[in-house]
PDB file of N, CA and C in Angstrom:
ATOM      1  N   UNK A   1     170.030  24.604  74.007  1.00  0.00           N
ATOM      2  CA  UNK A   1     170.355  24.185  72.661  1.00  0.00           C
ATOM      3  C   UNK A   1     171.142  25.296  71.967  1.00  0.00           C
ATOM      4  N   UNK A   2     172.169  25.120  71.487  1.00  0.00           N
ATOM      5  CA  UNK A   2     172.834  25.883  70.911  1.00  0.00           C
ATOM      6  C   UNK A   2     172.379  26.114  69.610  1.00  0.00           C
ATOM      7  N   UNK A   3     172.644  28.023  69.485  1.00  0.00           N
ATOM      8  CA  UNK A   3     171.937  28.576  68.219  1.00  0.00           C
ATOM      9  C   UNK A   3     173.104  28.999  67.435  1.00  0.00           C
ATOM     10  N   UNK A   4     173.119  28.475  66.216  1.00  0.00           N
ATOM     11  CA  UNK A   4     173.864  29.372  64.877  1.00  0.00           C
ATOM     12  C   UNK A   4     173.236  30.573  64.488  1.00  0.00           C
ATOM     13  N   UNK A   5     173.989  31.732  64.250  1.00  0.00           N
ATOM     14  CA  UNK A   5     173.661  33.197  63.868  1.00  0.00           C
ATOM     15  C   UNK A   5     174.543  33.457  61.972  1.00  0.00           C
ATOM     16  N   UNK A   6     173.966  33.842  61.633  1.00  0.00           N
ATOM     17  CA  UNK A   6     174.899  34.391  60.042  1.00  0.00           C
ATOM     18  C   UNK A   6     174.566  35.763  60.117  1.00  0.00           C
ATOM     19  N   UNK A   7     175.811  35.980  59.943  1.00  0.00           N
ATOM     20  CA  UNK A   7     175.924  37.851  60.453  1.00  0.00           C
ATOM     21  C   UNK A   7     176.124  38.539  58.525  1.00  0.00           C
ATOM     22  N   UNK A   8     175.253  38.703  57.803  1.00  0.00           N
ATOM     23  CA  UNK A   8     175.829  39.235  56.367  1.00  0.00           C
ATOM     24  C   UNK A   8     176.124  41.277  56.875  1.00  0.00           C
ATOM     25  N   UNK A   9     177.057  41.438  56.516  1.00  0.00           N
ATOM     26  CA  UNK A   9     177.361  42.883  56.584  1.00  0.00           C
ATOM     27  C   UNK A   9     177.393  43.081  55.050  1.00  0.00           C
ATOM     28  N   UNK A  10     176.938  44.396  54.517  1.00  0.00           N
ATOM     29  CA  UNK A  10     177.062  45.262  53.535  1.00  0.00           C
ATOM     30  C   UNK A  10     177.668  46.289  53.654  1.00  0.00           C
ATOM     31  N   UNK A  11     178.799  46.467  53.022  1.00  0.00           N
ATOM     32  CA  UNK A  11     179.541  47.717  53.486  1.00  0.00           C
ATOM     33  C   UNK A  11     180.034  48.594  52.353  1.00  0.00           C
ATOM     34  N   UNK A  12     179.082  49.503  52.544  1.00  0.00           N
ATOM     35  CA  UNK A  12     179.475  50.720  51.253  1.00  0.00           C
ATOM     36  C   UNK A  12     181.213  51.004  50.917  1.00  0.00           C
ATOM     37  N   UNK A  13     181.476  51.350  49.341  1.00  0.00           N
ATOM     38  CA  UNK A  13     182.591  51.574  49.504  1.00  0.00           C
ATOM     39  C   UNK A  13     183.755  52.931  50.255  1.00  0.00           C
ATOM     40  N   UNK A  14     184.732  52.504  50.995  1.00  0.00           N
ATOM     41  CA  UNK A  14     185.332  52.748  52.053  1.00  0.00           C
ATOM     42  C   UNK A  14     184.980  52.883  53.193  1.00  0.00           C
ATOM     43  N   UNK A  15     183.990  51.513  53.632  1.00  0.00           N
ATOM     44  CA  UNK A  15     183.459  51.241  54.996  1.00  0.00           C
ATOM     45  C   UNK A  15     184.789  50.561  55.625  1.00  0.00           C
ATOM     46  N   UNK A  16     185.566  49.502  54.263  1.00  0.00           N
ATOM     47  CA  UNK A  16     185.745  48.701  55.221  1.00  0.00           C
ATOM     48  C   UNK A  16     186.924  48.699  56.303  1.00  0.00           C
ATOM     49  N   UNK A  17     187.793  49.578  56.196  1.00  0.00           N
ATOM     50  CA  UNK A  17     188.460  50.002  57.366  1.00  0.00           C
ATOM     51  C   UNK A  17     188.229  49.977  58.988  1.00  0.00           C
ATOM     52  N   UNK A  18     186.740  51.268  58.516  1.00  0.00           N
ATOM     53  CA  UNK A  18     185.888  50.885  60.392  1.00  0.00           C
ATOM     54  C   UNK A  18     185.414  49.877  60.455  1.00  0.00           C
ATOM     55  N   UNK A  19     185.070  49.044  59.681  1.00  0.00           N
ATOM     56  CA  UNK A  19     184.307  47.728  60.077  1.00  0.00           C
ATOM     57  C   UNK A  19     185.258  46.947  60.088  1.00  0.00           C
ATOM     58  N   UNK A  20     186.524  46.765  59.895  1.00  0.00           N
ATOM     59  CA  UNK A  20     187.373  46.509  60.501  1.00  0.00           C
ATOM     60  C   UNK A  20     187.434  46.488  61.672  1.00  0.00           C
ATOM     61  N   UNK A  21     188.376  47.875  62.145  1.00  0.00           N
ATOM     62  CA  UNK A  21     189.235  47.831  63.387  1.00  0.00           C
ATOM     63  C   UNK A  21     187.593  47.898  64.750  1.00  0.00           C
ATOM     64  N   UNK A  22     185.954  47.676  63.922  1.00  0.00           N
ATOM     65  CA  UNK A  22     185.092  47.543  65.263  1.00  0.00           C
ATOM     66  C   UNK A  22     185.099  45.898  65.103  1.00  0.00           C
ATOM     67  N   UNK A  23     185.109  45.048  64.274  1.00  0.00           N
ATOM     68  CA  UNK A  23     185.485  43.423  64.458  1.00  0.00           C
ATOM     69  C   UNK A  23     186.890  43.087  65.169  1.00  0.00           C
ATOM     70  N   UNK A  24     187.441  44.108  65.052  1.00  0.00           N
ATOM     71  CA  UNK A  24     188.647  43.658  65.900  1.00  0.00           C
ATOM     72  C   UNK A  24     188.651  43.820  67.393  1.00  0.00           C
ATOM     73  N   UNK A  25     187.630  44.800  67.914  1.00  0.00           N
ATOM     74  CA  UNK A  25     187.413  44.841  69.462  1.00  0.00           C
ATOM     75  C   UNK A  25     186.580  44.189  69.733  1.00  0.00           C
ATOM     76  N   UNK A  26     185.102  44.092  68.495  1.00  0.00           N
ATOM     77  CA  UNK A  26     184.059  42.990  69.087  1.00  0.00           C
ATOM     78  C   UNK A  26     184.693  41.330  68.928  1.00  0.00           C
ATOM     79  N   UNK A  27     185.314  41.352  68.381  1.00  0.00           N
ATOM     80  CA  UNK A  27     185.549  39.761  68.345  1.00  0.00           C
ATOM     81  C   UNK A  27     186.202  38.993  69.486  1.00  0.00           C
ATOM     82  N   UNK A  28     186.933  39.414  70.064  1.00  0.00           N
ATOM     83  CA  UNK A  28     187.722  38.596  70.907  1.00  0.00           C
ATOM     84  C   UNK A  28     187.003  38.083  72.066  1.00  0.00           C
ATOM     85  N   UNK A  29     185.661  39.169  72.245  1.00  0.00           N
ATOM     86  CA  UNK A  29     184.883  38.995  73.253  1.00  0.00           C
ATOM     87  C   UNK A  29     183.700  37.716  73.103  1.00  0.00           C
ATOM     88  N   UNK A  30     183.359  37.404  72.242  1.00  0.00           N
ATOM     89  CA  UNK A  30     182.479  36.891  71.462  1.00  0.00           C
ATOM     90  C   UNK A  30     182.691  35.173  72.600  1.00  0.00           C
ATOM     91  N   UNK A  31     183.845  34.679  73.665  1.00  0.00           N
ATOM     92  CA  UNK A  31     184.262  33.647  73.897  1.00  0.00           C
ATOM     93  C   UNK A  31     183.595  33.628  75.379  1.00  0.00           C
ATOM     94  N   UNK A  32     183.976  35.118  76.073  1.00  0.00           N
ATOM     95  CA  UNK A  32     183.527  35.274  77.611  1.00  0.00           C
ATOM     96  C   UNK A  32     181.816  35.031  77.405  1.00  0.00           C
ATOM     97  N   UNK A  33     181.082  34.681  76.429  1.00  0.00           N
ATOM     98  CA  UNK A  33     179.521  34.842  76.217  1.00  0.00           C
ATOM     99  C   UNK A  33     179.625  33.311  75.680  1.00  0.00           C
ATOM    100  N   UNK A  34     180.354  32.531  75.629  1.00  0.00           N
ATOM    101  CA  UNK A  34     179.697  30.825  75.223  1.00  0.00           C
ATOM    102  C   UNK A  34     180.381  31.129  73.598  1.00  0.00           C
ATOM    103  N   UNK A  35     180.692  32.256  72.582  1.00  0.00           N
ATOM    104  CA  UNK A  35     180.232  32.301  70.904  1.00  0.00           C
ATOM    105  C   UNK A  35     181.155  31.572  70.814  1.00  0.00           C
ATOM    106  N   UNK A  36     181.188  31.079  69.721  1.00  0.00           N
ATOM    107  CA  UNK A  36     182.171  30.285  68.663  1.00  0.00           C
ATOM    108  C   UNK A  36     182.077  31.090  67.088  1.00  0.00           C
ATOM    109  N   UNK A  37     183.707  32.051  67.089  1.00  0.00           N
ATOM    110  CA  UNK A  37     183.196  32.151  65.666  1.00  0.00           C
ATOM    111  C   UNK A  37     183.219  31.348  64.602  1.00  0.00           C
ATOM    112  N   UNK A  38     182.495  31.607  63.528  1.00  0.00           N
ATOM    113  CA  UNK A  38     182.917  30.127  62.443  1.00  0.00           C
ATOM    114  C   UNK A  38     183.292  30.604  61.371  1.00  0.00           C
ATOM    115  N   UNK A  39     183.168  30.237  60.093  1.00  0.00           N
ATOM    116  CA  UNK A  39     183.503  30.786  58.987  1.00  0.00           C
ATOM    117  C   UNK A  39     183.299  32.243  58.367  1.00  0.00           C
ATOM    118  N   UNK A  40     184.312  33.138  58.318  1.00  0.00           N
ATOM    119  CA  UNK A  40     184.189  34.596  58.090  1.00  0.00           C
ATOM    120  C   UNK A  40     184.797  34.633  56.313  1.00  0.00           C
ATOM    121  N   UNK A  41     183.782  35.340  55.498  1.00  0.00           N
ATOM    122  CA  UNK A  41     183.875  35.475  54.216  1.00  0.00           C
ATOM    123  C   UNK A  41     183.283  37.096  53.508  1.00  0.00           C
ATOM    124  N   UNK A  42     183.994  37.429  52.643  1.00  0.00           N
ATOM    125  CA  UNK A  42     184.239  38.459  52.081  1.00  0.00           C
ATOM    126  C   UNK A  42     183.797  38.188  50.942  1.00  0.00           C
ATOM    127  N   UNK A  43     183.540  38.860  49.857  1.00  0.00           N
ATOM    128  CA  UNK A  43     183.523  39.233  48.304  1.00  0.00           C
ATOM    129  C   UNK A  43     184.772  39.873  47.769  1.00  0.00           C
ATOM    130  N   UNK A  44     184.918  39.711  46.661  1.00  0.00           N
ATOM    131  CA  UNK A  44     186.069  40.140  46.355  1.00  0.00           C
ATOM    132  C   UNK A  44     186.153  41.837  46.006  1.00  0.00           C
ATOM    133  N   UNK A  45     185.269  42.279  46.253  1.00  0.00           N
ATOM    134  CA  UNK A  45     185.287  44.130  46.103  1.00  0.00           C
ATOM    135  C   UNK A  45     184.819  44.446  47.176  1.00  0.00           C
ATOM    136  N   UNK A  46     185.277  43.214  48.496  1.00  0.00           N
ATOM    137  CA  UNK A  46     184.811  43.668  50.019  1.00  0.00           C
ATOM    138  C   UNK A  46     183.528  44.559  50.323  1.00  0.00           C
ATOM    139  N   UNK A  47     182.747  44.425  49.600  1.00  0.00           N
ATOM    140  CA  UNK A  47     181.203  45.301  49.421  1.00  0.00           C
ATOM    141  C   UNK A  47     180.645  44.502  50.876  1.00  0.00           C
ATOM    142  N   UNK A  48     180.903  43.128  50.718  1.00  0.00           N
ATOM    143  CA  UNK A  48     179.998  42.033  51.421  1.00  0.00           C
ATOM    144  C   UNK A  48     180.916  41.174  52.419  1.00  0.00           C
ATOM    145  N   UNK A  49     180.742  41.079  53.928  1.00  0.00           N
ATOM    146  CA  UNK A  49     180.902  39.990  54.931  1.00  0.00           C
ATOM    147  C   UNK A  49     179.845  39.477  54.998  1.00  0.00           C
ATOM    148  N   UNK A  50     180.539  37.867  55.768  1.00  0.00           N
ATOM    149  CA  UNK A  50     179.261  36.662  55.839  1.00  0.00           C
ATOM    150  C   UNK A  50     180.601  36.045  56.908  1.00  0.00           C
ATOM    151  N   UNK A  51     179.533  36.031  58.292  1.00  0.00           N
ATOM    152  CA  UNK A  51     180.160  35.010  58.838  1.00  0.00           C
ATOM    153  C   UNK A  51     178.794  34.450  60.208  1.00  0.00           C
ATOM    154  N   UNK A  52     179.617  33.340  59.853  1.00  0.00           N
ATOM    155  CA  UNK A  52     178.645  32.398  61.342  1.00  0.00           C
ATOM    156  C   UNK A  52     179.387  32.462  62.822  1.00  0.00           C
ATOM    157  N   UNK A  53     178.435  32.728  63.346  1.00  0.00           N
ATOM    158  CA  UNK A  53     179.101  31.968  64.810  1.00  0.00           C
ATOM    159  C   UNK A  53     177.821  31.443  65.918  1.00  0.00           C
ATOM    160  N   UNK A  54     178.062  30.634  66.556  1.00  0.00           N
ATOM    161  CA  UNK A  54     177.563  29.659  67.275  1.00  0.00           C
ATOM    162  C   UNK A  54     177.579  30.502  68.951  1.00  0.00           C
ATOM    163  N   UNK A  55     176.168  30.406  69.482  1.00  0.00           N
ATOM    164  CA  UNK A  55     176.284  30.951  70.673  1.00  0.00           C
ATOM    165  C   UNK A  55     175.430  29.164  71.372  1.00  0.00           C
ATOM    166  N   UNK A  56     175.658  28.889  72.499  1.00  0.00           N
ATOM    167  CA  UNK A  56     175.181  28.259  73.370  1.00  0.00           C
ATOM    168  C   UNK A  56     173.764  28.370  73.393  1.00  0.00           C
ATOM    169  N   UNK A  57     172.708  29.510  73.738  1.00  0.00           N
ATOM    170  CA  UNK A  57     171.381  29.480  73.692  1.00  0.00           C
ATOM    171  C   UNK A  57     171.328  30.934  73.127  1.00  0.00           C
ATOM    172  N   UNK A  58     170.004  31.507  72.794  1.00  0.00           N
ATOM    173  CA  UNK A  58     170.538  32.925  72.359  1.00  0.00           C
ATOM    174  C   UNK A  58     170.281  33.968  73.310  1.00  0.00           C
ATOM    175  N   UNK A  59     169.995  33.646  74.763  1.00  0.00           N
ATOM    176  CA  UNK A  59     170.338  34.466  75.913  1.00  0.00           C
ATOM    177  C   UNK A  59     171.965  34.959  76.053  1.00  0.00           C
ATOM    178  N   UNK A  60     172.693  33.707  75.637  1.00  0.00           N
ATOM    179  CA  UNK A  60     174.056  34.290  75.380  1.00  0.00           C
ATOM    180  C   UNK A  60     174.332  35.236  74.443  1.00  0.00           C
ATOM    181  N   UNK A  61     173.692  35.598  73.197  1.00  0.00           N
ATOM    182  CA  UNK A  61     173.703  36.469  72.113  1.00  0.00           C
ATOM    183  C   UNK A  61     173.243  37.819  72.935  1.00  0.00           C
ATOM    184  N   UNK A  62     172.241  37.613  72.912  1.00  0.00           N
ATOM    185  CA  UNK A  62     171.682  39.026  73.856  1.00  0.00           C
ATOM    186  C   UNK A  62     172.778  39.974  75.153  1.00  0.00           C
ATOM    187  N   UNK A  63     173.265  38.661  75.755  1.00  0.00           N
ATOM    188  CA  UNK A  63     174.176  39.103  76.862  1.00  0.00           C
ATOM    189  C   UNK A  63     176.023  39.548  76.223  1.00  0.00           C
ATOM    190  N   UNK A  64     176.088  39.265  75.273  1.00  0.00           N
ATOM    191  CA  UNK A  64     177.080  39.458  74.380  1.00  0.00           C
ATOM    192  C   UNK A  64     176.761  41.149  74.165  1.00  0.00           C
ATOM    193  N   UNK A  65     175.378  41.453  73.327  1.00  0.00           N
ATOM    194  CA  UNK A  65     175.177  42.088  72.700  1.00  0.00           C
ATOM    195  C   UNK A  65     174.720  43.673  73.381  1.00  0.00           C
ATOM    196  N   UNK A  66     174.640  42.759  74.829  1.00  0.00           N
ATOM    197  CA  UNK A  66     174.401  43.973  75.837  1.00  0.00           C
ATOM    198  C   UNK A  66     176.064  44.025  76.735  1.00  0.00           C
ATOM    199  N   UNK A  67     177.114  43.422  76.319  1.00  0.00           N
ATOM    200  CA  UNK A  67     177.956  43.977  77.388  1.00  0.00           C
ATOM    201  C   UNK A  67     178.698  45.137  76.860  1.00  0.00           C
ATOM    202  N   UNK A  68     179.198  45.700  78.410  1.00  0.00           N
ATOM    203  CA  UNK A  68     179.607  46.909  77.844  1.00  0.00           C
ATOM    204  C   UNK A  68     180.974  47.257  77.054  1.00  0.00           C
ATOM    205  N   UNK A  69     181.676  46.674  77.362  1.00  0.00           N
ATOM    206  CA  UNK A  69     182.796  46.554  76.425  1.00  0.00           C
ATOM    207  C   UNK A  69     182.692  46.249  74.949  1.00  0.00           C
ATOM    208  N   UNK A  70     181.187  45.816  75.025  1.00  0.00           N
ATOM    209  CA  UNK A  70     181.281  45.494  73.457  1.00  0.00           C
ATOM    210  C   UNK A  70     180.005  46.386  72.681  1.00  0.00           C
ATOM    211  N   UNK A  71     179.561  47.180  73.947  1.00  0.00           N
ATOM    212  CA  UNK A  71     179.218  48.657  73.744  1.00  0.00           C
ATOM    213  C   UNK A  71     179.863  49.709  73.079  1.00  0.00           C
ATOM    214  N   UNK A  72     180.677  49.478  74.231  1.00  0.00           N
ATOM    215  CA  UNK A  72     181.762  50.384  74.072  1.00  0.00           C
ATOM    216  C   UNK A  72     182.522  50.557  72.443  1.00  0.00           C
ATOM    217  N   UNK A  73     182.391  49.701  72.070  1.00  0.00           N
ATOM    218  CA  UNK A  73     183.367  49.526  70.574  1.00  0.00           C
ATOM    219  C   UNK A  73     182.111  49.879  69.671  1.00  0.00           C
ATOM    220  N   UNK A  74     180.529  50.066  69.883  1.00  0.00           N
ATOM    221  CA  UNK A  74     179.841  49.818  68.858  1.00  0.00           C
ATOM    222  C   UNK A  74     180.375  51.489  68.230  1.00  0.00           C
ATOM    223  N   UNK A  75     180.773  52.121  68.509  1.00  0.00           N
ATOM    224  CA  UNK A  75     180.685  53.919  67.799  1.00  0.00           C
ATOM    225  C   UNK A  75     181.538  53.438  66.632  1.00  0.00           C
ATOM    226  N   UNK A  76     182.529  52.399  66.461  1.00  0.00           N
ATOM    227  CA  UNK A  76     183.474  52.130  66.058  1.00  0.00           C
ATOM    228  C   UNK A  76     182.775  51.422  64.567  1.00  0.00           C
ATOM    229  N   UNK A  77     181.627  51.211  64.594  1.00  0.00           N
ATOM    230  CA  UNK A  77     181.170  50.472  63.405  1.00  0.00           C
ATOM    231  C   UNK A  77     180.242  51.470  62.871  1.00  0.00           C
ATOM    232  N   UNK A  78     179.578  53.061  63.264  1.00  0.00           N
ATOM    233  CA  UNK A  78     179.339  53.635  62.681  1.00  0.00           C
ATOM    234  C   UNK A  78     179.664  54.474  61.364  1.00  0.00           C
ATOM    235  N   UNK A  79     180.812  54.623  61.573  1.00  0.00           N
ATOM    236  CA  UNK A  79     181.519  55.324  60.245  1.00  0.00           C
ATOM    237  C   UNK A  79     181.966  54.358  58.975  1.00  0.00           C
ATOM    238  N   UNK A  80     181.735  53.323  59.686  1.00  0.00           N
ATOM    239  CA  UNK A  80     181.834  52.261  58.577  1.00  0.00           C
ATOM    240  C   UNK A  80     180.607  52.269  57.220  1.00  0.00           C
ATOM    241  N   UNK A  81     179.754  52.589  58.073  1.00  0.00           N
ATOM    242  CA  UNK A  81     178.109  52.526  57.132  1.00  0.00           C
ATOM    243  C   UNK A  81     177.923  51.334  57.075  1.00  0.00           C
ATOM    244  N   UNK A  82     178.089  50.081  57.370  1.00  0.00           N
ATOM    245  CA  UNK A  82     177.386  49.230  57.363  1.00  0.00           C
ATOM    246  C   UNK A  82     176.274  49.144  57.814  1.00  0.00           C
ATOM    247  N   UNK A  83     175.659  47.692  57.210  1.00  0.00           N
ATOM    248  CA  UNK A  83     173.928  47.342  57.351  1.00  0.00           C
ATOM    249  C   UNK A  83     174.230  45.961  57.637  1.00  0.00           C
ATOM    250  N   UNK A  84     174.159  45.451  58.754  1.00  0.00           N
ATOM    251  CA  UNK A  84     174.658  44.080  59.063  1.00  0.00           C
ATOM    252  C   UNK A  84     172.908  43.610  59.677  1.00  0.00           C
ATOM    253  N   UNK A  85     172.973  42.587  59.705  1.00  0.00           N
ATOM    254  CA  UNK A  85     171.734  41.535  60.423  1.00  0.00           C
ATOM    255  C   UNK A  85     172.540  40.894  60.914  1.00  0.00           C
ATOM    256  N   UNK A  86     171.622  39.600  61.754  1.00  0.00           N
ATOM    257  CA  UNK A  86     171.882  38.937  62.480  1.00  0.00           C
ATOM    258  C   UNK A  86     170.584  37.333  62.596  1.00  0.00           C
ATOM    259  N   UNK A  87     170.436  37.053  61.483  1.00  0.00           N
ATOM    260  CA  UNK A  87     169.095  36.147  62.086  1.00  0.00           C
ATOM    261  C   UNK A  87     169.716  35.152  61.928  1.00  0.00           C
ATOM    262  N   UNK A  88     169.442  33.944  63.063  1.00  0.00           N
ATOM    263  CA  UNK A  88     169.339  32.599  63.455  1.00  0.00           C
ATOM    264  C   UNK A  88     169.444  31.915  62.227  1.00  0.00           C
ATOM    265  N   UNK A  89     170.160  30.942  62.186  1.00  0.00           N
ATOM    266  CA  UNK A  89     169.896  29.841  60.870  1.00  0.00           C
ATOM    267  C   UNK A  89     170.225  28.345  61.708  1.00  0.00           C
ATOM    268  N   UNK A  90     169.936  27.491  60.680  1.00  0.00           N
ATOM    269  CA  UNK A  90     170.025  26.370  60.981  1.00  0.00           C
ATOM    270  C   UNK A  90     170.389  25.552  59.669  1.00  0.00           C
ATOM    271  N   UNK A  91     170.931  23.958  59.805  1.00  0.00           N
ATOM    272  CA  UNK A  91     171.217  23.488  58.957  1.00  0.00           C
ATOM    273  C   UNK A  91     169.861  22.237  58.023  1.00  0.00           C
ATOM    274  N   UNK A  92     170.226  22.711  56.343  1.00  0.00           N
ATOM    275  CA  UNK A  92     169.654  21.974  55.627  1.00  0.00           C
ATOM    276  C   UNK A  92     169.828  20.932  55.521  1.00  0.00           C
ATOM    277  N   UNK A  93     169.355  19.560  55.205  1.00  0.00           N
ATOM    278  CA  UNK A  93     169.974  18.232  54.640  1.00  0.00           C
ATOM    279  C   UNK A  93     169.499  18.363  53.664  1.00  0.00           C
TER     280      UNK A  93
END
């Protein structure tokens, strides 16, 4: 069963550069693991990201989250200072 994730990042001011150019190496990968990204949203004093993406089961999240290439890029989101999560959501009616 496929799981939706909402990723909120908080990013102190002049994070958002590195949290940048580390979404730009983690993302592309996000496809070889099943993800689907979905809607990516900002605030307007870029303090705040919000985005969804859709993994297949969340063994695919995990295996995403352990490869190394996308290891490899995590040093890249340190200097950013962000405080990002990651918990599961699902939809309301």
């Amino acid at each position: 069963m496929a799981v939706t994730y909402l990723m909120p990042a908080r990013l102190p001011e002049g994070g958002l550069g590195a949290f940048d150019a580390c979404e730009s190496a983690v993302l592309p990968l996000l496809a070889a693991y099943g993800g689907r990204p979905g809607r990516r949203l900002r605030t307007p004093d870029d303090q705040v990201e919000a985005r969804l993406m859709t993994f297949p089961a969340s063994g695919d999240l995990a295996a995403y989250r352990a490869a190394p290439r996308r290891s490899a890029a995590a040093p890249l989101l340190e200097p950013s200072g962000a405080a990002v999560e990651l918990p599961a959501v699902r939809d309301v009616p």
